[in-house]
C-alpha atoms as a PDB file:
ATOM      1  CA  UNK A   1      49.644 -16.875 -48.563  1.00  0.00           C
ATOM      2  CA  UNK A   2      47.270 -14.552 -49.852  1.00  0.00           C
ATOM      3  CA  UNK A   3      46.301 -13.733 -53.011  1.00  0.00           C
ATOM      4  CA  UNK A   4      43.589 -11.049 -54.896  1.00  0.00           C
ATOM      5  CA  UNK A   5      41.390 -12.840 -57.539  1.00  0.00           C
ATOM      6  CA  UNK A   6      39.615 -10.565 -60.158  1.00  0.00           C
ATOM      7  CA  UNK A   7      37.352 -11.456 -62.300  1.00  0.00           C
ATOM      8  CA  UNK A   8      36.508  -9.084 -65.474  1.00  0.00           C
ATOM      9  CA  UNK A   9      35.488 -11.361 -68.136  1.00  0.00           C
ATOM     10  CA  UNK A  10      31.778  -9.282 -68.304  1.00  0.00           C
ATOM     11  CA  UNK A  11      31.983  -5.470 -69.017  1.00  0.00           C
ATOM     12  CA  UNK A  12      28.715  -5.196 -66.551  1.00  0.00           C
ATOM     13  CA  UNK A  13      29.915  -7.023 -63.795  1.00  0.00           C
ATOM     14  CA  UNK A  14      33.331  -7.055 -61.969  1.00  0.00           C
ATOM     15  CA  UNK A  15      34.092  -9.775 -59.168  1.00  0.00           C
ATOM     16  CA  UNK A  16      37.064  -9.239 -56.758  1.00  0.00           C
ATOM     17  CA  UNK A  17      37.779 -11.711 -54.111  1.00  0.00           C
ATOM     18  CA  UNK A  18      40.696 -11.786 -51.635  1.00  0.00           C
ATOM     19  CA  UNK A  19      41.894 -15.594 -50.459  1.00  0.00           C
ATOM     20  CA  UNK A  20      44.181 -16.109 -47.101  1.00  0.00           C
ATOM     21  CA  UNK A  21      45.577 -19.723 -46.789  1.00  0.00           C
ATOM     22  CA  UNK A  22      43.311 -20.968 -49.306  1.00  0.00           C
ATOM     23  CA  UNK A  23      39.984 -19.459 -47.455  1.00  0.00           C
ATOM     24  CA  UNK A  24      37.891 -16.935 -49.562  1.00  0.00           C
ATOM     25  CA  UNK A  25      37.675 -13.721 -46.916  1.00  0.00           C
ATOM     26  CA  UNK A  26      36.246 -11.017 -48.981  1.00  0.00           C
ATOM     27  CA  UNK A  27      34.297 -11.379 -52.080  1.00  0.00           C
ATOM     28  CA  UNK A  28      33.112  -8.109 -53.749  1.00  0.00           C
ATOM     29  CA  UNK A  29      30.600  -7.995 -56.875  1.00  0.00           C
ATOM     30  CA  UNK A  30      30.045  -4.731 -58.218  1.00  0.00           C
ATOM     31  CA  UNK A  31      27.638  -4.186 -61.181  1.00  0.00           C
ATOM     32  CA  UNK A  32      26.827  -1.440 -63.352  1.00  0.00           C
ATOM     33  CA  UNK A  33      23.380  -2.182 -63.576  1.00  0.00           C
ATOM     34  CA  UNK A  34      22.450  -0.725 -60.498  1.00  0.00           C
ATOM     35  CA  UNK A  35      24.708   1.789 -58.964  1.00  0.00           C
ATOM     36  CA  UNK A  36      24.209   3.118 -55.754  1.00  0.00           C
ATOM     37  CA  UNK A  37      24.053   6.733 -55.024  1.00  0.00           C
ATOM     38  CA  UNK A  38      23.887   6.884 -51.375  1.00  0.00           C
ATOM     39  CA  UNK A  39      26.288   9.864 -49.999  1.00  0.00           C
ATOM     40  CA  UNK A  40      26.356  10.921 -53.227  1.00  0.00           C
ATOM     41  CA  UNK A  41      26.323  15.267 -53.916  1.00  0.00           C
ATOM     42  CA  UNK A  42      24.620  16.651 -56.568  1.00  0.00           C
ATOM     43  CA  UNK A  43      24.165  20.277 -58.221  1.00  0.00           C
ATOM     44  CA  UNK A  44      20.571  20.407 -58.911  1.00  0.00           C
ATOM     45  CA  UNK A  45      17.733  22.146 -59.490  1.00  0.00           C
ATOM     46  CA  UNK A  46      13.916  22.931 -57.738  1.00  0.00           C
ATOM     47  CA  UNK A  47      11.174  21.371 -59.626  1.00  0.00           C
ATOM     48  CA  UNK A  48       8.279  21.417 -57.228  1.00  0.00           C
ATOM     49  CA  UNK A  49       7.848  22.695 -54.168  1.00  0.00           C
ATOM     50  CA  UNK A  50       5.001  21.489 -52.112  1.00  0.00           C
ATOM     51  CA  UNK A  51       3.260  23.514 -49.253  1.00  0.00           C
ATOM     52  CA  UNK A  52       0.768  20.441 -48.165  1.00  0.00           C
ATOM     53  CA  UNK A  53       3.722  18.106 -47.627  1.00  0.00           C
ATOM     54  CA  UNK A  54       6.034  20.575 -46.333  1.00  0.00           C
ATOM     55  CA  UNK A  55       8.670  19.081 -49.269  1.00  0.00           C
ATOM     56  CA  UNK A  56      10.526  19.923 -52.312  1.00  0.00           C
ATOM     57  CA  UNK A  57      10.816  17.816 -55.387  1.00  0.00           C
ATOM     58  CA  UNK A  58      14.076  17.705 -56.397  1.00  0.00           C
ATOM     59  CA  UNK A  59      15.577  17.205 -60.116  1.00  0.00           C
ATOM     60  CA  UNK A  60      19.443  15.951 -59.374  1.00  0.00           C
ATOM     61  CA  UNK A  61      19.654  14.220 -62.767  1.00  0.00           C
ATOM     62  CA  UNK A  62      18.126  11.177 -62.510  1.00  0.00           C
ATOM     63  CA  UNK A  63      15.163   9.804 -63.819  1.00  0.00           C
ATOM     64  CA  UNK A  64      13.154  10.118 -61.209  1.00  0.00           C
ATOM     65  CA  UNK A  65      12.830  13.279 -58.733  1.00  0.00           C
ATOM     66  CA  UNK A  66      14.292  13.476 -55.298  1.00  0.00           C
ATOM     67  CA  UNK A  67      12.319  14.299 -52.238  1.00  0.00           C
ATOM     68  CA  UNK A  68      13.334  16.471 -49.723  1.00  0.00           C
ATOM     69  CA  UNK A  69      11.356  17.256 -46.839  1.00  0.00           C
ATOM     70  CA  UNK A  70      11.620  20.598 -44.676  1.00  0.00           C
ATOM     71  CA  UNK A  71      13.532  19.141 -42.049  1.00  0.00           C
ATOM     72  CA  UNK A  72      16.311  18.279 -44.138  1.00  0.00           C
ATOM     73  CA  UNK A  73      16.743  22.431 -45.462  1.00  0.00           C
ATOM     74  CA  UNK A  74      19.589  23.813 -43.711  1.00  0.00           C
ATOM     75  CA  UNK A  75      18.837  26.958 -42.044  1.00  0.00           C
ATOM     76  CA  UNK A  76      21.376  28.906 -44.702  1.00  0.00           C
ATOM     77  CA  UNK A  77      18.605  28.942 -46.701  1.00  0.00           C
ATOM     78  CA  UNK A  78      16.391  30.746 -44.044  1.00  0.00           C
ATOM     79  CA  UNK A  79      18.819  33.625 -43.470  1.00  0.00           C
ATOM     80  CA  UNK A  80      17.060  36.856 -43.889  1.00  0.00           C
ATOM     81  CA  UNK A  81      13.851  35.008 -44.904  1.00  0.00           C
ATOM     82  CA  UNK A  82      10.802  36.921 -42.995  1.00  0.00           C
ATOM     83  CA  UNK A  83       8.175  34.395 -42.929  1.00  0.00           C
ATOM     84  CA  UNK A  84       4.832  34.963 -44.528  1.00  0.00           C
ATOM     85  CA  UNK A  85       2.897  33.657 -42.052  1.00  0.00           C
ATOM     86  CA  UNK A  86       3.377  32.828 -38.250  1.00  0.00           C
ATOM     87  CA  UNK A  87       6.106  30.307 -38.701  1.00  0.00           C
ATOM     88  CA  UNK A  88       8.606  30.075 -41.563  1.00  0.00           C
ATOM     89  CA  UNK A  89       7.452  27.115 -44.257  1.00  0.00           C
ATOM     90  CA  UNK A  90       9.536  25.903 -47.218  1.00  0.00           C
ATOM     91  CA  UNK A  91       7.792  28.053 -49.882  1.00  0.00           C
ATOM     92  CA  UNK A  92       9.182  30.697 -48.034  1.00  0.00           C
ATOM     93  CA  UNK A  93      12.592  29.205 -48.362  1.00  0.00           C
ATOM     94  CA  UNK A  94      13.000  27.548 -51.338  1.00  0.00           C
ATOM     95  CA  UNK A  95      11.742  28.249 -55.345  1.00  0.00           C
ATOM     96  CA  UNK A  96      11.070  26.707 -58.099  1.00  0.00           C
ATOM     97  CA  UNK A  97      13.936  26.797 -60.589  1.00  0.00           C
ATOM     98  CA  UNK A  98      16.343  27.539 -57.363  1.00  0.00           C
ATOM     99  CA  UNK A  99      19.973  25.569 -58.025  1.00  0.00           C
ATOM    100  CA  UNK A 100      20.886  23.734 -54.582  1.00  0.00           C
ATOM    101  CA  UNK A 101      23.470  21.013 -53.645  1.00  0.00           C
ATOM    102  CA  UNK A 102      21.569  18.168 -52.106  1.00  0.00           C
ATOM    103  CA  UNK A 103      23.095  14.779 -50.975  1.00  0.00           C
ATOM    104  CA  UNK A 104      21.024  11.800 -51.346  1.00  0.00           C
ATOM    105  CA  UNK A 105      20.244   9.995 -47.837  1.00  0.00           C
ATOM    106  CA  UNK A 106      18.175   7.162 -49.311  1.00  0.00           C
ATOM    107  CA  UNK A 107      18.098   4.841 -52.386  1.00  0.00           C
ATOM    108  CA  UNK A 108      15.614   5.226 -54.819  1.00  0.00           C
ATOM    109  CA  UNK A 109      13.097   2.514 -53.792  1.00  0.00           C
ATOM    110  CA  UNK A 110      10.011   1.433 -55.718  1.00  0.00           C
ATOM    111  CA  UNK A 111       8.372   4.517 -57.472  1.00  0.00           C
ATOM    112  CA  UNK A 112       9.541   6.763 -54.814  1.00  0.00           C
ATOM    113  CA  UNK A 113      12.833   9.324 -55.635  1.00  0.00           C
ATOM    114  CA  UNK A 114      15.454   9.201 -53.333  1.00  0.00           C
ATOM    115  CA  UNK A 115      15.568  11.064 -49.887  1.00  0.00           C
ATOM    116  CA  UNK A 116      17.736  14.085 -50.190  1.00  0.00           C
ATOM    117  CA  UNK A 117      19.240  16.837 -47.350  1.00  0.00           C
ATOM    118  CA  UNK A 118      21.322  19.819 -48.053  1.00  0.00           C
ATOM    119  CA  UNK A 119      22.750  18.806 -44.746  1.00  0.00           C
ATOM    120  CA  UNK A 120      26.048  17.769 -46.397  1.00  0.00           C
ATOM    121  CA  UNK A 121      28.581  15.210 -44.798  1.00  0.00           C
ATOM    122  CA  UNK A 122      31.619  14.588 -46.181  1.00  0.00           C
ATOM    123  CA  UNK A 123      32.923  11.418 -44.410  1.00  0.00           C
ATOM    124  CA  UNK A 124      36.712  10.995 -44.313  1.00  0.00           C
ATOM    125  CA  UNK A 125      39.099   8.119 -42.570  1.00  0.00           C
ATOM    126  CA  UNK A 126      39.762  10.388 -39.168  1.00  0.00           C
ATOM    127  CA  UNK A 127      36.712  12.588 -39.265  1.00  0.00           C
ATOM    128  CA  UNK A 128      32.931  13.489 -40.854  1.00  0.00           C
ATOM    129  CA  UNK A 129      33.516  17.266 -41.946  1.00  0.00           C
ATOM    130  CA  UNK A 130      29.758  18.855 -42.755  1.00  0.00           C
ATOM    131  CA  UNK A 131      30.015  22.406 -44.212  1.00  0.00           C
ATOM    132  CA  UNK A 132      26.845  24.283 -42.930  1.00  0.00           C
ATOM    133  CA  UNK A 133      25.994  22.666 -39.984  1.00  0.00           C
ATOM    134  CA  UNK A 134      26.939  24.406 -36.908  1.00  0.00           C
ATOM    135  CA  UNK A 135      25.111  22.216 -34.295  1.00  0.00           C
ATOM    136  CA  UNK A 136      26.671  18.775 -35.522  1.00  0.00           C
ATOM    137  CA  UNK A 137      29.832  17.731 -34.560  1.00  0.00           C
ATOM    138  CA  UNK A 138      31.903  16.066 -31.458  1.00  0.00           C
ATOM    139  CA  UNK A 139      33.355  12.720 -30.831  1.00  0.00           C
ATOM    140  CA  UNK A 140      32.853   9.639 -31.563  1.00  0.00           C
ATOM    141  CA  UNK A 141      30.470   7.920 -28.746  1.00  0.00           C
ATOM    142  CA  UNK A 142      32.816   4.834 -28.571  1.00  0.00           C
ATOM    143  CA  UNK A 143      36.057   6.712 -27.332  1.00  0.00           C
ATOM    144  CA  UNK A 144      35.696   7.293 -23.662  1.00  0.00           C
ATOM    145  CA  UNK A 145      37.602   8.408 -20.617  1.00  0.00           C
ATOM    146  CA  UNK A 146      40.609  10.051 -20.412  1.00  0.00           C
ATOM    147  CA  UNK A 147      41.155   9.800 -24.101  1.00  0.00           C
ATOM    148  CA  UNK A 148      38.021  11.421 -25.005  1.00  0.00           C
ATOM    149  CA  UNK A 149      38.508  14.691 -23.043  1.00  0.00           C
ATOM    150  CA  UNK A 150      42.280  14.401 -24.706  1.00  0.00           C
ATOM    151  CA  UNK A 151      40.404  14.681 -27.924  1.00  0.00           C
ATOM    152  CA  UNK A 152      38.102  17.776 -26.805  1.00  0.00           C
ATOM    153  CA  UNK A 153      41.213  19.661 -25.859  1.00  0.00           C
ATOM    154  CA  UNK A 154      42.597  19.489 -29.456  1.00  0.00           C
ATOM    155  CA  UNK A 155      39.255  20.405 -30.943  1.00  0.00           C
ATOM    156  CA  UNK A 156      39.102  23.250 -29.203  1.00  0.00           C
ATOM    157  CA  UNK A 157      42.387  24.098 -30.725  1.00  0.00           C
ATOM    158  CA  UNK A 158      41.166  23.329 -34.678  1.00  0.00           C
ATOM    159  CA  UNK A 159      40.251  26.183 -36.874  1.00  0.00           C
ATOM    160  CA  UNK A 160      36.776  25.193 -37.834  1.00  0.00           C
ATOM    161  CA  UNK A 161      34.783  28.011 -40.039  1.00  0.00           C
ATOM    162  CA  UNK A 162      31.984  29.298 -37.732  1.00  0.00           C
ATOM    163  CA  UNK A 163      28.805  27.966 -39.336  1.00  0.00           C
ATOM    164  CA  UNK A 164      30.687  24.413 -39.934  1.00  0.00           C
ATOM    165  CA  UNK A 165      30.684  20.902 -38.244  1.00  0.00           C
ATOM    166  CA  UNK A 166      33.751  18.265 -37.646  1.00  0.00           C
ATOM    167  CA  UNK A 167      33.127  14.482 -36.115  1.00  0.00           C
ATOM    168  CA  UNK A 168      35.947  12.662 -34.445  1.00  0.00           C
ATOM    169  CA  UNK A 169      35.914   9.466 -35.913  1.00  0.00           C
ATOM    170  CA  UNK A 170      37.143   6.074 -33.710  1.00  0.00           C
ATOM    171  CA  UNK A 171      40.343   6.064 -36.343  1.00  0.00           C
ATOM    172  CA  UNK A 172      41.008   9.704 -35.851  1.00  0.00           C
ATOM    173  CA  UNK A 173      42.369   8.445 -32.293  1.00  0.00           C
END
């Protein structure tokens, strides 16, 4: 027999826990004291940009900044950009006050902001779709054989925009 227990006594905390044959399974505590925002997307704006450290600081509405490093600008932002010097640097790039969709790739931790990228992945049950990101993409590394070249036949058949990315999930099989 199973059975879902919830608990929702506390505003601030809810507790759900799944039971099979009278054996707890699954317990899940979720809090509203400190919400993660891993994976989340944001709209936000360029508060510092910072030649020495080759990074961005990154207002995405919360309380502390977000910091997002060169690497992690996707090269959208560099088209028809002539750089300045001998190789292209992010205050060629990106501007203060500039509005840019970042996703956050780490937690805030400590007094640091989260990580950000404007690489964006949007993860789904069958595959990872990631707008603006041309070189990602492929199969998942744990389908093999015949299956796996099965799979590259029928992504060579999808309609994928030009400058976008798709990943074959395991479940997408």
């Amino acid at each position: 027999m199973n059975h879902i227990l919830i608990n929702a006594t506390h505003k601030e905390e809810i507790r759900v826990a799944i039971v099979r044959n009278q054996k707890l399974t699954d317990l899940n505590i979720e809090t509203s004291l400190n919400q993660k925002t891993k994976g989340n997307i944001y709209k936000a704006r360029i508060s510092r940009v910072e030649q020495s450290l080759e990074a961005a600081f990154i207002d995405y509405g919360k309380e502390k900044h977000g910091f997002l490093p060169f690497k992690e600008v996707s090269e959208f932002f560099a088209n028809g950009i002539t750089p300045k010097g001998d190789k292209l640097t992010i205050g060629d790039v990106l501007k203060e006050g500039q509005e840019i969709i970042v996703q956050v790739e780490k937690e805030e931790r400590g007094n640091k902001g989260a990580a950000l990228s404007t690489y964006i992945s949007l993860a789904g049950r069958y595959l990872v779709y990631m707008p603006g990101n041309h070189r990602a993409g492929g199969i998942s590394r744990q389908i093999r054989g015949d299956k796996r070249t099965h799979l590259q036949d029928i992504m060579k058949r999808l309609e994928i925009p030009k400058n976008d990315g798709v990943i074959i999930r395991t479940a997408g099989l």
